[in-house]
C-alpha atoms as a PDB file:
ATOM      1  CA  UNK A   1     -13.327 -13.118 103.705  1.00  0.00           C
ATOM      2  CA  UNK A   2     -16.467 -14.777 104.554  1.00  0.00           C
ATOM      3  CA  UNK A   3     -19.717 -12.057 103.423  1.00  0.00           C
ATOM      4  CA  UNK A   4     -21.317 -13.406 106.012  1.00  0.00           C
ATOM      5  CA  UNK A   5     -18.695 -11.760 108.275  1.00  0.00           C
ATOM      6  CA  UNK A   6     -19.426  -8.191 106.488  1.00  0.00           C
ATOM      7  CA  UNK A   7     -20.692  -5.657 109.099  1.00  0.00           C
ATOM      8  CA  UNK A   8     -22.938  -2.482 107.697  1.00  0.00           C
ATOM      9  CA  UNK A   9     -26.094  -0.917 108.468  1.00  0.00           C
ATOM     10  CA  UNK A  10     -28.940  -2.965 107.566  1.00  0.00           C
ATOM     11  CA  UNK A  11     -31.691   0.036 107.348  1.00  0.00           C
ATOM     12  CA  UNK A  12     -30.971   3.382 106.371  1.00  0.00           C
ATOM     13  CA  UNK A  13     -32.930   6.404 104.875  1.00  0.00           C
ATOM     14  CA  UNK A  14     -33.964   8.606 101.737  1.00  0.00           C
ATOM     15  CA  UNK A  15     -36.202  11.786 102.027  1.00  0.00           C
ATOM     16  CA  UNK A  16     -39.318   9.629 102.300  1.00  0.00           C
ATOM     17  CA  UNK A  17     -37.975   6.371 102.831  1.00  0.00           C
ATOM     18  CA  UNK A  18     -37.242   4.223 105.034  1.00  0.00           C
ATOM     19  CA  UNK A  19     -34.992   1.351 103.738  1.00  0.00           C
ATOM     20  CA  UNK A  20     -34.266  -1.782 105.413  1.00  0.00           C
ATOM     21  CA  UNK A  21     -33.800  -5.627 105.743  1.00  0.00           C
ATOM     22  CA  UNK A  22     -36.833  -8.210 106.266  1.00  0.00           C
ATOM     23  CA  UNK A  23     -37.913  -9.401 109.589  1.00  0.00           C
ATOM     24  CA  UNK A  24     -40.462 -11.945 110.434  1.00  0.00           C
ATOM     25  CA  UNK A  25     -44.092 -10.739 110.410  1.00  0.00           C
ATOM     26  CA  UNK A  26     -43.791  -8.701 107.262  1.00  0.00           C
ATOM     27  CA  UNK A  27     -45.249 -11.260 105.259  1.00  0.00           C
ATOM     28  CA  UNK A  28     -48.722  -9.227 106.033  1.00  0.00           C
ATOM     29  CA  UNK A  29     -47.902  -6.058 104.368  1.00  0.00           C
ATOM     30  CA  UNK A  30     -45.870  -7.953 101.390  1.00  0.00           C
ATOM     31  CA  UNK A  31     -49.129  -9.961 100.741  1.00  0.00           C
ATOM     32  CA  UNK A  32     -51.273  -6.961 101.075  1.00  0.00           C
ATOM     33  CA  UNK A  33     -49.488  -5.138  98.375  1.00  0.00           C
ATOM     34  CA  UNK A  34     -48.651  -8.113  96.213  1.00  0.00           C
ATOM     35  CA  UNK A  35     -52.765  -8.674  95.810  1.00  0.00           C
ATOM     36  CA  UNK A  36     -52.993  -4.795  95.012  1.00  0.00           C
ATOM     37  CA  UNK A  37     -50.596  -5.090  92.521  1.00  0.00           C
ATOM     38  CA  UNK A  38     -51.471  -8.215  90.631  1.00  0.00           C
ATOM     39  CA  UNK A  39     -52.401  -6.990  87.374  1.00  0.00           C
ATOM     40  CA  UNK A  40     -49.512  -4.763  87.388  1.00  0.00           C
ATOM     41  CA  UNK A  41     -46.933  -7.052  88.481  1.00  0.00           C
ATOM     42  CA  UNK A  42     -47.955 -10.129  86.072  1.00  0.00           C
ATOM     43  CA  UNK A  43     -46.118  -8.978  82.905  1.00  0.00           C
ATOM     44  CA  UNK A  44     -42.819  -9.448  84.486  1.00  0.00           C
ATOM     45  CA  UNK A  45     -42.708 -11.162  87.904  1.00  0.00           C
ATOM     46  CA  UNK A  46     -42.471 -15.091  87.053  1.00  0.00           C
ATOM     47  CA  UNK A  47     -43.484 -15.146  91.423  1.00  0.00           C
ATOM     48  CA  UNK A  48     -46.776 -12.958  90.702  1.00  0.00           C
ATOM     49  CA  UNK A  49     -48.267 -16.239  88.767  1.00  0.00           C
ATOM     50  CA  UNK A  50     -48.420 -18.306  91.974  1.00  0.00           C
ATOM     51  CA  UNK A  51     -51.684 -18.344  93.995  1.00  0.00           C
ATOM     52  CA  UNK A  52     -49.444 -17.515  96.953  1.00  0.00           C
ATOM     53  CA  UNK A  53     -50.618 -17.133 100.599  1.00  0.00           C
ATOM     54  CA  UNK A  54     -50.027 -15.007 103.628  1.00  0.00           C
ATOM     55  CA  UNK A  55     -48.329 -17.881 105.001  1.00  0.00           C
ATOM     56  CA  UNK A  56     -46.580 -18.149 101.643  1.00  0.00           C
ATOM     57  CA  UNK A  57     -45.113 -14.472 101.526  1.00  0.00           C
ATOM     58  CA  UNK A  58     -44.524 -15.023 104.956  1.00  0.00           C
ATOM     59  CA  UNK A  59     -41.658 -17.850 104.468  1.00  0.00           C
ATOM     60  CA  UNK A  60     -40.524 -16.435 101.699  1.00  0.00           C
ATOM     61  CA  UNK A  61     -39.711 -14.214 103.623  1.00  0.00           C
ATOM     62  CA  UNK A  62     -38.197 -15.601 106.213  1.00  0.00           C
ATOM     63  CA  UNK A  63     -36.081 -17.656 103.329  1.00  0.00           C
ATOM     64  CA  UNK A  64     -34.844 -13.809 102.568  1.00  0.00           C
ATOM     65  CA  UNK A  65     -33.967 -13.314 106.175  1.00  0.00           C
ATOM     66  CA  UNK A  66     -31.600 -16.259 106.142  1.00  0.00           C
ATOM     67  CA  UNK A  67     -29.988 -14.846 103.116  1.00  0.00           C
ATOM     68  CA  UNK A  68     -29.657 -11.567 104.235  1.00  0.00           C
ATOM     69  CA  UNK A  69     -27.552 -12.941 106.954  1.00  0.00           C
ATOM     70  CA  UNK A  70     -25.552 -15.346 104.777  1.00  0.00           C
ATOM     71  CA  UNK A  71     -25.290 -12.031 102.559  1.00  0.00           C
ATOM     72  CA  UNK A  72     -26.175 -14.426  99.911  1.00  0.00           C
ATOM     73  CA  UNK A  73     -29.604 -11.891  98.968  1.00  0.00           C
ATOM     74  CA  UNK A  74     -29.789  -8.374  99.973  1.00  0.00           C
ATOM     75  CA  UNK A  75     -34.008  -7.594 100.258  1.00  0.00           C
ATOM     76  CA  UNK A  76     -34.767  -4.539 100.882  1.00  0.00           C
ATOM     77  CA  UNK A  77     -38.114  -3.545 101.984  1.00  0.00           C
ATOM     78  CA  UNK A  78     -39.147   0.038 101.401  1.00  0.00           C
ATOM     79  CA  UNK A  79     -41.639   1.969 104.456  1.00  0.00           C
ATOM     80  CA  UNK A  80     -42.775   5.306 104.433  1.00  0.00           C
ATOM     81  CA  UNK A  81     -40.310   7.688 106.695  1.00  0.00           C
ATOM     82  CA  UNK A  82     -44.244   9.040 108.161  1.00  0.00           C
ATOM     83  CA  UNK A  83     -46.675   7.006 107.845  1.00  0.00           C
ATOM     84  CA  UNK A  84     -44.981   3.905 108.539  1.00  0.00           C
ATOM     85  CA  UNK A  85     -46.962   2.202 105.548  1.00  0.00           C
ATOM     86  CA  UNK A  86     -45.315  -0.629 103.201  1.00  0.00           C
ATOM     87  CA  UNK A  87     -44.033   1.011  99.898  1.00  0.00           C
ATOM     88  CA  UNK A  88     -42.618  -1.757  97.642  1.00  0.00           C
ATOM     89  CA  UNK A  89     -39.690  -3.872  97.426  1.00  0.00           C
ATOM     90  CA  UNK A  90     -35.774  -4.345  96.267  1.00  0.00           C
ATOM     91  CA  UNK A  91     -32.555  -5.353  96.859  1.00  0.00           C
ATOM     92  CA  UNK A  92     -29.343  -6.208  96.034  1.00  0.00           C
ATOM     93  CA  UNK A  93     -29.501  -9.416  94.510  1.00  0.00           C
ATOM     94  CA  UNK A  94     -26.626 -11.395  91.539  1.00  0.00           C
ATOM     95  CA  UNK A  95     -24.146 -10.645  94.214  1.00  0.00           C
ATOM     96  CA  UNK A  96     -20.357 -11.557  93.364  1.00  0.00           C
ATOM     97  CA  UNK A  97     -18.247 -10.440  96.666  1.00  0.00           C
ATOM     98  CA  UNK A  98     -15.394 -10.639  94.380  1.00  0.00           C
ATOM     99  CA  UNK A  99     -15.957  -7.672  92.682  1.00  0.00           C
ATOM    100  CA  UNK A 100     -17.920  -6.645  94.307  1.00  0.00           C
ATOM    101  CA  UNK A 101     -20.793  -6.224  92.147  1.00  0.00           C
ATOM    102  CA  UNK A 102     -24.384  -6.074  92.899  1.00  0.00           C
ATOM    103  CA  UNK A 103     -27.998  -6.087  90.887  1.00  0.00           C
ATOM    104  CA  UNK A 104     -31.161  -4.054  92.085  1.00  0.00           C
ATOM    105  CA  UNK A 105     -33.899  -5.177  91.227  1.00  0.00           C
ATOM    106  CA  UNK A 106     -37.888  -3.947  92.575  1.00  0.00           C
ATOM    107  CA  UNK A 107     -41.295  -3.496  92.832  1.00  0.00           C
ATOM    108  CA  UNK A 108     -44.068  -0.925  94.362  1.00  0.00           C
ATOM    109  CA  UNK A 109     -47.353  -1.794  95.726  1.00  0.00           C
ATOM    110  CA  UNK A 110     -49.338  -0.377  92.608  1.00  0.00           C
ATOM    111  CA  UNK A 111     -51.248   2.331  95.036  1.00  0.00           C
ATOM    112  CA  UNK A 112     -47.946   4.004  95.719  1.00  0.00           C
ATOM    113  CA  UNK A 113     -46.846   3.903  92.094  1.00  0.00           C
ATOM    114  CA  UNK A 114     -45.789   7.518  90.251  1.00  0.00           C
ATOM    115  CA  UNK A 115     -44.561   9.248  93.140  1.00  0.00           C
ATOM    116  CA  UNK A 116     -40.919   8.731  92.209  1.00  0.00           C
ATOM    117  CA  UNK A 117     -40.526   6.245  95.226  1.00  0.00           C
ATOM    118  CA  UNK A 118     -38.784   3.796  93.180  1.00  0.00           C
ATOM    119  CA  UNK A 119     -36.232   5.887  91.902  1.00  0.00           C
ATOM    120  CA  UNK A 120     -35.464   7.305  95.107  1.00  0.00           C
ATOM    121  CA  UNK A 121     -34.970   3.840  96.274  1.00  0.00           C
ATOM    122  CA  UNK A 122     -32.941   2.786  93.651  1.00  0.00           C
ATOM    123  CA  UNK A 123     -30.713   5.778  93.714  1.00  0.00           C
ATOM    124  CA  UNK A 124     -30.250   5.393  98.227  1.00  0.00           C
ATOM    125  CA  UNK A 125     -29.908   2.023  97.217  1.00  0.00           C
ATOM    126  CA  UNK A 126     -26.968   2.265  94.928  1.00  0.00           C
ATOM    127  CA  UNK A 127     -25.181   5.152  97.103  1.00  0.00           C
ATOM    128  CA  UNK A 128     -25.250   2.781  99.644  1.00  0.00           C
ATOM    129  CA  UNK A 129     -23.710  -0.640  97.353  1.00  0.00           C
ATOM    130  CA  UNK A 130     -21.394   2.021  96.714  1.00  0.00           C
ATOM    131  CA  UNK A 131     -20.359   3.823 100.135  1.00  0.00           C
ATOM    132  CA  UNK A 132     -21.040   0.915 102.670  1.00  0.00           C
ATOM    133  CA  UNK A 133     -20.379  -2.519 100.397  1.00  0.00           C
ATOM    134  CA  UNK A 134     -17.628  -1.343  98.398  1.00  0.00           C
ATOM    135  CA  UNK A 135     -19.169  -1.985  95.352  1.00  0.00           C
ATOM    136  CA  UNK A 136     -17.436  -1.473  91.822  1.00  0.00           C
ATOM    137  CA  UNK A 137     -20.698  -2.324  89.625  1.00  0.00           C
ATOM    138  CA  UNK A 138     -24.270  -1.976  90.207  1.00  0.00           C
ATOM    139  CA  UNK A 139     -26.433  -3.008  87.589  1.00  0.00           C
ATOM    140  CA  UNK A 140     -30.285  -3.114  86.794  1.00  0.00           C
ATOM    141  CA  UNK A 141     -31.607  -5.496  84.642  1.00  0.00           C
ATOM    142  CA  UNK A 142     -35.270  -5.006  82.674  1.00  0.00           C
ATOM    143  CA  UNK A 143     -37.125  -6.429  79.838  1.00  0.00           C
ATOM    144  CA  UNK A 144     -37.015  -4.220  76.626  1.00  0.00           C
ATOM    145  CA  UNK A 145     -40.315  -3.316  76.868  1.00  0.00           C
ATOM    146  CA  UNK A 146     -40.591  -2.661  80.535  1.00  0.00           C
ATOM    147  CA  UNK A 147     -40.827   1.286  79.943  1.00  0.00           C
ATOM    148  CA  UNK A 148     -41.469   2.390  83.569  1.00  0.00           C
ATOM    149  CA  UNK A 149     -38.561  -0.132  85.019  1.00  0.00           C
ATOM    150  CA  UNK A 150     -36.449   1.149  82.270  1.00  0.00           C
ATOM    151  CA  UNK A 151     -37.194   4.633  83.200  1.00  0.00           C
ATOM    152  CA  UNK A 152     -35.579   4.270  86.576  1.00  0.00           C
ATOM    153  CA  UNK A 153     -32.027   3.625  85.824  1.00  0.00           C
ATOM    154  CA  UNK A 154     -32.616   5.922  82.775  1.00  0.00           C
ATOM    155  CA  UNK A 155     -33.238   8.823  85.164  1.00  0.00           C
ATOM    156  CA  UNK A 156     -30.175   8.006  87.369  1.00  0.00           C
ATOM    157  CA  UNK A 157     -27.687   8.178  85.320  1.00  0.00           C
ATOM    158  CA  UNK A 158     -26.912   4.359  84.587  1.00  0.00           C
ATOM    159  CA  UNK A 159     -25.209   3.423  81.365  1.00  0.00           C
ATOM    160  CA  UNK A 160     -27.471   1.089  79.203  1.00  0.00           C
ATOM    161  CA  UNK A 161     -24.601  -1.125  78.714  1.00  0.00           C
ATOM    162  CA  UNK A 162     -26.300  -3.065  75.889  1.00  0.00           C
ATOM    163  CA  UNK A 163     -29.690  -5.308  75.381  1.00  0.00           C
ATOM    164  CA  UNK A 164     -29.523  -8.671  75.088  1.00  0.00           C
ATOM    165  CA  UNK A 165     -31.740 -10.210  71.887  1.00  0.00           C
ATOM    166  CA  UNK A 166     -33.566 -13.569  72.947  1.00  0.00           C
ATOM    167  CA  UNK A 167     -32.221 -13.618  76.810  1.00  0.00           C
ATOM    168  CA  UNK A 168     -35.231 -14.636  78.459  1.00  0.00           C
ATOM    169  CA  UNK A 169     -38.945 -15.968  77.854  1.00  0.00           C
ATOM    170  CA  UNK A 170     -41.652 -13.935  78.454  1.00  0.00           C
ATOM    171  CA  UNK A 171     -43.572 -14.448  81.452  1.00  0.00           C
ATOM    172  CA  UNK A 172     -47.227 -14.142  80.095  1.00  0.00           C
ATOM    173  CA  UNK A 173     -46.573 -14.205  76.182  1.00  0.00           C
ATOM    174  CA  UNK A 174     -44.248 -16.957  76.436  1.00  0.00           C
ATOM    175  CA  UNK A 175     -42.387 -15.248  73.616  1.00  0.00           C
ATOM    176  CA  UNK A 176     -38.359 -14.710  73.600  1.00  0.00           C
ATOM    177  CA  UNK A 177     -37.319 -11.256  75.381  1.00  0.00           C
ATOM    178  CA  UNK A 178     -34.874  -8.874  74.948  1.00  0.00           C
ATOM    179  CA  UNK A 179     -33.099  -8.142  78.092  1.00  0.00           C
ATOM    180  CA  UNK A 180     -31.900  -4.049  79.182  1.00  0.00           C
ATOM    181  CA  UNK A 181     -28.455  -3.806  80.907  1.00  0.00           C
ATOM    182  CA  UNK A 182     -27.933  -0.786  82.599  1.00  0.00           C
ATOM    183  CA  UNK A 183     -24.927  -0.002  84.708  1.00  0.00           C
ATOM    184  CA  UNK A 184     -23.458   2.313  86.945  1.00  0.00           C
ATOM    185  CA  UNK A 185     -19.201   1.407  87.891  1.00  0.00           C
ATOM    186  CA  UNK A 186     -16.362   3.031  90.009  1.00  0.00           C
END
């Protein structure tokens, strides 16, 4: 079957969240939080060392839109259920239909950070690979030495399947990385 043929909800909710595809215009509130979150986000987003633009985040996003329909990309932008206000970002990205397994990956806007948003993300987010995609393996993926992304799948039960010596390059170091795989299966 084509995924671009798959049919499920494309926003649902946690508690405090609500969870749901791009759509044009929210390049503004992206932008917003990626410039509050710089310093943060530098140690392991490759994307946060690019003087990037409104107009930038803004096709990017629309580049996510396209993919989301394709079901190439899931992103997932995260909203407060009552205030409305832009949270962070994640997804389901890595995706093999075949499987079907998925990998979430994220980030929060650094003024919402340590209120447990992320994990309740990732755990609505991995319910739903589960109950509405089918899925058989979600995974999260984290440097070694990423404590508070490793915390997340840590707290939810994944399985840290094993860490890979020398996967990756560091993105400000520049030095070889260890990589954390965590996974949760049916």
């Amino acid at each position: 079957m084509n995924p671009s043929l798959i049919e499920f909800p494309e926003e649902f909710t946690s508690e405090r969240l609500l969870i749901r595809k791009p759509f044009p215009g929210d390049g503004k509130y992206v932008y917003k939080a990626i410039q509050a979150s710089l310093n943060e986000l530098k140690p392991w987003m490759p994307w946060a060392h690019t003087n990037q633009t409104e107009q930038d985040v803004e096709a990017n996003i629309r580049d996510s839109i396209a993919k989301f329909i394709t079901r190439e990309d899931l992103r997932l932008h995260l909203f407060d259920k009552e205030t409305g206000e832009f949270i962070g970002s994640s997804g389901l990205h890595r995706i093999n239909w075949d499987v079907p397994k998925f990998e979430i990956g994220y980030w929060i806007d650094t003024r919402f950070s340590g209120r447990g948003y992320i994990t309740e993300s990732t755990e609505a987010i991995t319910k739903f690979a589960f109950t509405e995609l089918h899925a058989k393996r979600v995974e999260i993926r984290c440097d070694s030495r990423n404590t508070k992304s490793r915390a997340i799948p840590e707290k939810l039960g994944f399985t840290l399947e094993g860490i890979l010596k020398n996967d990756g390059i560091s993105v400000e170091s520049k030095e070889l990385r260890d990589t954390c795989v965590f996974a949760k299966t049916k």
